[in-house]
PDB file of N, CA and C in Angstrom:
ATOM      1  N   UNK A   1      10.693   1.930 -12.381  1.00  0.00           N
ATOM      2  CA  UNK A   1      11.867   2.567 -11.836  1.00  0.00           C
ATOM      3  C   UNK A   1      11.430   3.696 -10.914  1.00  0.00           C
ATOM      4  N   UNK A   2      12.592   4.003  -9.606  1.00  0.00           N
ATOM      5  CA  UNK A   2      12.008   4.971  -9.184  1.00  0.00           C
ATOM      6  C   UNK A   2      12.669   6.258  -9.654  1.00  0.00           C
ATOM      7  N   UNK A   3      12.430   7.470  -8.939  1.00  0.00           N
ATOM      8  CA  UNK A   3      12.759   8.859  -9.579  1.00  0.00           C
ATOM      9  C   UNK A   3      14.752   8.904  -9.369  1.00  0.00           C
ATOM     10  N   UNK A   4      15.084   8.000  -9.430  1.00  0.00           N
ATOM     11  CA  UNK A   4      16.398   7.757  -8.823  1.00  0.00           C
ATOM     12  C   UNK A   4      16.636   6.766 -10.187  1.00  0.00           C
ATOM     13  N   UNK A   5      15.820   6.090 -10.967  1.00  0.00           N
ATOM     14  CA  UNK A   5      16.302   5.204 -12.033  1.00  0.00           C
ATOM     15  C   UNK A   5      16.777   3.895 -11.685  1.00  0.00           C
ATOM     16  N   UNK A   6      16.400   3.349 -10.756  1.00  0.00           N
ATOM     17  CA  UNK A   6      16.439   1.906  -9.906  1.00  0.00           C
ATOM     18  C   UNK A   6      14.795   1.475 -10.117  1.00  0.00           C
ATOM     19  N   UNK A   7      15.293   0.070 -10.707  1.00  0.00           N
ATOM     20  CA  UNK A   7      13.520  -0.890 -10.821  1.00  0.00           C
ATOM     21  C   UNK A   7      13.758  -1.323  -9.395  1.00  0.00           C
ATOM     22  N   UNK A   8      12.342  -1.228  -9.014  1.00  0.00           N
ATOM     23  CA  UNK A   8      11.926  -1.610  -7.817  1.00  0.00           C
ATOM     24  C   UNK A   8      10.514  -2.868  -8.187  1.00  0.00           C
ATOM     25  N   UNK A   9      11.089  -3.673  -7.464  1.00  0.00           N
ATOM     26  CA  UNK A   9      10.767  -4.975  -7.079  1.00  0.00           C
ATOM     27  C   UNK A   9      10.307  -5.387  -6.369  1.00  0.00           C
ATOM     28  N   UNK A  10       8.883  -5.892  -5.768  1.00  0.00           N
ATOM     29  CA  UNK A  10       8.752  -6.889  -4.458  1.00  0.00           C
ATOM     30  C   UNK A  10       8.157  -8.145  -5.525  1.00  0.00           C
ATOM     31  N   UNK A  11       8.873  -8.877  -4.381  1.00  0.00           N
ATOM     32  CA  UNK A  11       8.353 -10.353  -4.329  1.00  0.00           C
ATOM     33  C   UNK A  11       7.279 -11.064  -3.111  1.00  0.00           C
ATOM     34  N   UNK A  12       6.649 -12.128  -3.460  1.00  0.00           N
ATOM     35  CA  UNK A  12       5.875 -12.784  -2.446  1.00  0.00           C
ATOM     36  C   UNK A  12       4.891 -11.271  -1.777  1.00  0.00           C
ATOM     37  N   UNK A  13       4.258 -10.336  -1.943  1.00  0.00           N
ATOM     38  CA  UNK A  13       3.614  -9.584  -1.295  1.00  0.00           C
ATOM     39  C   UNK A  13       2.164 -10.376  -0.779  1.00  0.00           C
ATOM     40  N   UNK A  14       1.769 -10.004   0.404  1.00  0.00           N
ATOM     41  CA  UNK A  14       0.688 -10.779   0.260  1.00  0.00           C
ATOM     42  C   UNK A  14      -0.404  -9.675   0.352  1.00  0.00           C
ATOM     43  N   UNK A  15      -1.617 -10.398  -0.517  1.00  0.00           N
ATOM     44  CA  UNK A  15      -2.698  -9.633  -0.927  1.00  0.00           C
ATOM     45  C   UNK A  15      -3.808  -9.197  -0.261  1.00  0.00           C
ATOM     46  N   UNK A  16      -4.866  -8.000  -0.046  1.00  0.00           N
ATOM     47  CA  UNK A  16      -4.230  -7.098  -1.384  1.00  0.00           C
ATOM     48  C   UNK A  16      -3.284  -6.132  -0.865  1.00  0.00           C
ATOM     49  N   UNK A  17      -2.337  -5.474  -1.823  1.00  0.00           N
ATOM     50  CA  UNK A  17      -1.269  -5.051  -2.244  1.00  0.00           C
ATOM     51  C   UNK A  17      -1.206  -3.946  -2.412  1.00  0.00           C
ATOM     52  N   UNK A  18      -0.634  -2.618  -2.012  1.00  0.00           N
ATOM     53  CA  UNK A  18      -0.885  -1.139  -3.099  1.00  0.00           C
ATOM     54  C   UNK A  18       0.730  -0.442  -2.703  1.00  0.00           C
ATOM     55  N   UNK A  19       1.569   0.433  -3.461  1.00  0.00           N
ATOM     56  CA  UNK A  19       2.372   1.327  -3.601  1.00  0.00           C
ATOM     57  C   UNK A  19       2.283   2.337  -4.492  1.00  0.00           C
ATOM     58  N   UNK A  20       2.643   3.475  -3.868  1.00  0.00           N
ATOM     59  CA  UNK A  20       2.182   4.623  -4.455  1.00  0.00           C
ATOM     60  C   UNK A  20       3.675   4.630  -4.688  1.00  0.00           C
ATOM     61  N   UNK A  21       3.614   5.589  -5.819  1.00  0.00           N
ATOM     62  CA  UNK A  21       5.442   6.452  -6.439  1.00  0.00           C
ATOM     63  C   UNK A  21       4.785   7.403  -6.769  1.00  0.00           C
ATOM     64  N   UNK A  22       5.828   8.794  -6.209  1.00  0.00           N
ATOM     65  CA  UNK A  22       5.982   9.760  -6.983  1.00  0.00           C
ATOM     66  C   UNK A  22       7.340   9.821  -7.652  1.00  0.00           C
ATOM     67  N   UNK A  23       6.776  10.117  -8.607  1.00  0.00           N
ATOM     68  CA  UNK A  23       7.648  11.219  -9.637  1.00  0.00           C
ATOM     69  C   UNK A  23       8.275  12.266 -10.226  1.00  0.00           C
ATOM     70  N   UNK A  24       9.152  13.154 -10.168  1.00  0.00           N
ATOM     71  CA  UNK A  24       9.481  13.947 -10.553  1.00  0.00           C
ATOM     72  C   UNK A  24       9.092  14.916 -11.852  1.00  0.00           C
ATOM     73  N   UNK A  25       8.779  16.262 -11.704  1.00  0.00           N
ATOM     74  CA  UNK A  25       7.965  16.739 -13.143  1.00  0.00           C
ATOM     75  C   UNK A  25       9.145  17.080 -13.742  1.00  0.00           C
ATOM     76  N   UNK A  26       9.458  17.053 -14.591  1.00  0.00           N
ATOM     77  CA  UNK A  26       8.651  16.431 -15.867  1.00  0.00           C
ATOM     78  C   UNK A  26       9.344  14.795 -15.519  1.00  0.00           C
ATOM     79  N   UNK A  27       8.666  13.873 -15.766  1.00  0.00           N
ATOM     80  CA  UNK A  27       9.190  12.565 -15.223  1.00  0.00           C
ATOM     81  C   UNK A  27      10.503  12.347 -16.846  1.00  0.00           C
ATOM     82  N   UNK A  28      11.475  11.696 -16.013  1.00  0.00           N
ATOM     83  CA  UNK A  28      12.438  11.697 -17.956  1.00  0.00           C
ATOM     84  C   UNK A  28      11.563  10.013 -18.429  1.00  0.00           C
ATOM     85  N   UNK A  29      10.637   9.151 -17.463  1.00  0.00           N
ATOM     86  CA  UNK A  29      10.257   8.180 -18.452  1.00  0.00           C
ATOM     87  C   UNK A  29       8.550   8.390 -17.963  1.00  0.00           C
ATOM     88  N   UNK A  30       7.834   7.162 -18.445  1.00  0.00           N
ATOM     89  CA  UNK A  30       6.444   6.764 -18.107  1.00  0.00           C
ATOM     90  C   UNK A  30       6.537   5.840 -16.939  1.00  0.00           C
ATOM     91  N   UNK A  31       5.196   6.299 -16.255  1.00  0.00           N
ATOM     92  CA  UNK A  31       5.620   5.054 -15.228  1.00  0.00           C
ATOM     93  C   UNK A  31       5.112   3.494 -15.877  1.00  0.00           C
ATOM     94  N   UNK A  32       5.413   2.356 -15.206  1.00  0.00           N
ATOM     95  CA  UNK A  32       4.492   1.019 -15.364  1.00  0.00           C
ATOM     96  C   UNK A  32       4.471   0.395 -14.755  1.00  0.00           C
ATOM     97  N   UNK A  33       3.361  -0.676 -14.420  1.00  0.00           N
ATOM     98  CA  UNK A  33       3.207  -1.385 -13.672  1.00  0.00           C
ATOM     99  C   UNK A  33       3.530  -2.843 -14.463  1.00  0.00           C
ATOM    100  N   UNK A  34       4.351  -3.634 -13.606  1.00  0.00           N
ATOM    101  CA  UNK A  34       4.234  -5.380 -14.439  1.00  0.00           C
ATOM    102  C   UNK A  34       3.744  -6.005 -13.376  1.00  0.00           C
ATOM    103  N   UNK A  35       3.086  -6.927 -13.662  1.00  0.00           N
ATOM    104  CA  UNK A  35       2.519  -7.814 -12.799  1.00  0.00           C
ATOM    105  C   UNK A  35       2.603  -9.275 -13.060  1.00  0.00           C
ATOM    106  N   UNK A  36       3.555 -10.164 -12.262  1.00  0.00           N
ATOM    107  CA  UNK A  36       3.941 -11.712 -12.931  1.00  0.00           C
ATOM    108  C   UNK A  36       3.110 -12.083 -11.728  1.00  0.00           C
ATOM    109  N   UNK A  37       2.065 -13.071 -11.932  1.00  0.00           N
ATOM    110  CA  UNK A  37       1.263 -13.904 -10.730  1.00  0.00           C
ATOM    111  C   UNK A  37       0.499 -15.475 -10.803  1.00  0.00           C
ATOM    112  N   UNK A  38       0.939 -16.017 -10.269  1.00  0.00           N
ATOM    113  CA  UNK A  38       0.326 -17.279 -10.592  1.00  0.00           C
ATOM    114  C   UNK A  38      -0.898 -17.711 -10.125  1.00  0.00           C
ATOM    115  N   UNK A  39      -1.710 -18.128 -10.650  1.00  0.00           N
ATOM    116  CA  UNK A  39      -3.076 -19.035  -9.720  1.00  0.00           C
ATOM    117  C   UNK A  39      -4.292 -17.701  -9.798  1.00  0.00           C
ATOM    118  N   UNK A  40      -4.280 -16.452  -9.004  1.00  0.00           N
ATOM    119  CA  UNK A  40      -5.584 -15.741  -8.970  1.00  0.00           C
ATOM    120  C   UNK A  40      -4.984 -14.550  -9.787  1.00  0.00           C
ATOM    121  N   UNK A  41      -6.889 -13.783 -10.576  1.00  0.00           N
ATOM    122  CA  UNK A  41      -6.592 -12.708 -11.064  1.00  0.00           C
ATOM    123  C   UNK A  41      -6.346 -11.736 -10.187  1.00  0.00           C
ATOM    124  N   UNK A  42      -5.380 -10.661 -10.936  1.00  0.00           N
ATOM    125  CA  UNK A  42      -5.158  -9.352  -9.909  1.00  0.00           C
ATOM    126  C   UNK A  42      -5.175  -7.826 -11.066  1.00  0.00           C
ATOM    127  N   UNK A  43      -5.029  -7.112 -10.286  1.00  0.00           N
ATOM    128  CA  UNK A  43      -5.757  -5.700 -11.667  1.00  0.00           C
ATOM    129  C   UNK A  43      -4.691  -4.869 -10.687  1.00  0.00           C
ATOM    130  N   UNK A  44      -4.378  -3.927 -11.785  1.00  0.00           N
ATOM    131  CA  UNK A  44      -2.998  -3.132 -11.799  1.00  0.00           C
ATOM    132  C   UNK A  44      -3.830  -1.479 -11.697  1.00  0.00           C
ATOM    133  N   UNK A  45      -3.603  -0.655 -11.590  1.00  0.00           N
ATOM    134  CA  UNK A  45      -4.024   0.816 -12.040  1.00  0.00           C
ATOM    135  C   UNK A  45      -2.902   1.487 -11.813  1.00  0.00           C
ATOM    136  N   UNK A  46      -3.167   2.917 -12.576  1.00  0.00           N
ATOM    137  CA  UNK A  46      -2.297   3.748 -12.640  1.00  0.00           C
ATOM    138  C   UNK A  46      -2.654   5.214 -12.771  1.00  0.00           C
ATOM    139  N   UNK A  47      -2.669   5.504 -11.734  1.00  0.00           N
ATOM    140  CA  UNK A  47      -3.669   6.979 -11.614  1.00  0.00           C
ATOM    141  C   UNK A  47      -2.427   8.102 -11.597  1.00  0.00           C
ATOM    142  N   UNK A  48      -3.114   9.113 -12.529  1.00  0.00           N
ATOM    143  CA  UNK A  48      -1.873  10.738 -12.440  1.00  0.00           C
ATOM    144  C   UNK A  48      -2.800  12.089 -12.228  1.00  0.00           C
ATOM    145  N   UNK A  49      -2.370  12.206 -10.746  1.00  0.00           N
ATOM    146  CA  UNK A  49      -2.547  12.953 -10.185  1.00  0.00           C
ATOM    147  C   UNK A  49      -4.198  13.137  -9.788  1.00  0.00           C
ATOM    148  N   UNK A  50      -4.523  11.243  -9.085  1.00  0.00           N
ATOM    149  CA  UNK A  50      -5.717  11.266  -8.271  1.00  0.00           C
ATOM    150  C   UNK A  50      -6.162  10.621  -9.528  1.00  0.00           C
ATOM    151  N   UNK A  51      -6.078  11.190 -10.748  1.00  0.00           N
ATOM    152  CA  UNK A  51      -7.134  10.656 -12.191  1.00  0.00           C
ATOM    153  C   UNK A  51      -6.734   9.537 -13.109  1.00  0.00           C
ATOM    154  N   UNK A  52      -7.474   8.833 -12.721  1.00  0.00           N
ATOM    155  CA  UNK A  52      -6.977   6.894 -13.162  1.00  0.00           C
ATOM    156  C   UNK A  52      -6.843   7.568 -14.780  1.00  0.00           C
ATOM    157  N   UNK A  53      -6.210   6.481 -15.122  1.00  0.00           N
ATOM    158  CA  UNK A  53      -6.107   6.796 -16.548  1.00  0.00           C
ATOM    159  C   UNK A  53      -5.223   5.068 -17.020  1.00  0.00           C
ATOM    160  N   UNK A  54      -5.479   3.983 -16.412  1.00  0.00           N
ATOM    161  CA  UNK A  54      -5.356   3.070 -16.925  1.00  0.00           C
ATOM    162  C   UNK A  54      -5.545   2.176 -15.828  1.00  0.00           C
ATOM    163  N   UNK A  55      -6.898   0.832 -15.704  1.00  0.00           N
ATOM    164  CA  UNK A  55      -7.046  -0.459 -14.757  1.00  0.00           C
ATOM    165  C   UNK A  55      -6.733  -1.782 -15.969  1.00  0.00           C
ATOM    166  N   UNK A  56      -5.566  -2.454 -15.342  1.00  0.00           N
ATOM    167  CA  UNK A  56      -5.885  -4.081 -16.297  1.00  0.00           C
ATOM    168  C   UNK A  56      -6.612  -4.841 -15.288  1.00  0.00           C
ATOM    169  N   UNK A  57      -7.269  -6.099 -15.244  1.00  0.00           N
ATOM    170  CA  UNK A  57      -7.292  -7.545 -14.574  1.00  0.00           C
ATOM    171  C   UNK A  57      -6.685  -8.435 -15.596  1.00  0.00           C
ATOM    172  N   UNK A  58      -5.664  -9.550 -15.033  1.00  0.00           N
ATOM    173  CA  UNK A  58      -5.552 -10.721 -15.557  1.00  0.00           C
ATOM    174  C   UNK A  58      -5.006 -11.553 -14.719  1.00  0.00           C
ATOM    175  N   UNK A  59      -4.627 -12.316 -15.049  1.00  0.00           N
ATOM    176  CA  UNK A  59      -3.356 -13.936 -14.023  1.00  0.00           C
ATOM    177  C   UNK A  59      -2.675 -14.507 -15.704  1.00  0.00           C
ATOM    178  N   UNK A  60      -1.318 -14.732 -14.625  1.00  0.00           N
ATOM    179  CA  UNK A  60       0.083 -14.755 -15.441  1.00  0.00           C
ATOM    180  C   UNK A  60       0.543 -13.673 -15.344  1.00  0.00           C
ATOM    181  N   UNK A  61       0.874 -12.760 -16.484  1.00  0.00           N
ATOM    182  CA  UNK A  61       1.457 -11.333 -17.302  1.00  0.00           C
ATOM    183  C   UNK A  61       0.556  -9.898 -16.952  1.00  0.00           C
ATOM    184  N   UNK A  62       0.793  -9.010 -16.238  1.00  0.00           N
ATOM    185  CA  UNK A  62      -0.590  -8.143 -16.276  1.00  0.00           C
ATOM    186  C   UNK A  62       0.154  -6.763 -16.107  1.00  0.00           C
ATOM    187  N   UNK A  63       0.158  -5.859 -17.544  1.00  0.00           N
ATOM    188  CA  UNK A  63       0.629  -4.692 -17.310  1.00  0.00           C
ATOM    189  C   UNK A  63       0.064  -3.664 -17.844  1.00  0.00           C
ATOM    190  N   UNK A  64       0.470  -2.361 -16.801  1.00  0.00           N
ATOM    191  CA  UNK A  64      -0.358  -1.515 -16.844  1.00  0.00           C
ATOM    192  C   UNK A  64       0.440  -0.132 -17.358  1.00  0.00           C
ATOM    193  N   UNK A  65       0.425   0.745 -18.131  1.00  0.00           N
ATOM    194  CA  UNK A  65       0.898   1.283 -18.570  1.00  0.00           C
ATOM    195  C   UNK A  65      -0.080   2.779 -18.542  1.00  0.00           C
ATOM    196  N   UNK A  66       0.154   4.367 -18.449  1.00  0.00           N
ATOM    197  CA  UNK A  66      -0.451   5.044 -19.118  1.00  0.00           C
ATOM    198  C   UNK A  66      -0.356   5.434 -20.545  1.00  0.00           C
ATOM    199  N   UNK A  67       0.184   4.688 -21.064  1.00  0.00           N
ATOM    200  CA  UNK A  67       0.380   5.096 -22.492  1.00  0.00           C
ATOM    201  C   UNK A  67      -0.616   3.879 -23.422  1.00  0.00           C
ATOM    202  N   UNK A  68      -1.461   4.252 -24.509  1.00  0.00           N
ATOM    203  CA  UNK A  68      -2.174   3.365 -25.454  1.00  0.00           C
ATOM    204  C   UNK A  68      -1.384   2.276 -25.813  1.00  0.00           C
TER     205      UNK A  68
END
């Protein structure tokens, strides 16, 4: 979602891929990444404030979350 509370969506992007969001402090959720993809692997990250703090790779389902 963005800082407005609307999920944001692309489809068909072609690869490779990147969007940055900011957020509002204190954010009221976590951010996440989902990733639905067919055929090749692709890897998600999620960096706060420059400092990664979560990379997946997979194909199919691939999400990235900062939370354990």
């Amino acid at each position: 979602m963005d800082n407005g509370g609307v999920l944001q969506t692309e489809f068909n992007v072609v690869l490779p891929w990147s969007k940055e969001v900011a957020l509002p402090e204190p954010a009221k959720q976590s951010a996440s990444v989902s990733i639905i993809n067919v055929g090749r692997e692709v890897t998600c990250s999620i960096d706060i404030e420059g400092a990664p703090v979560q990379q997946r790779t997979g194909s199919g389902l691939t999400i990235c979350s900062p939370l354990p």
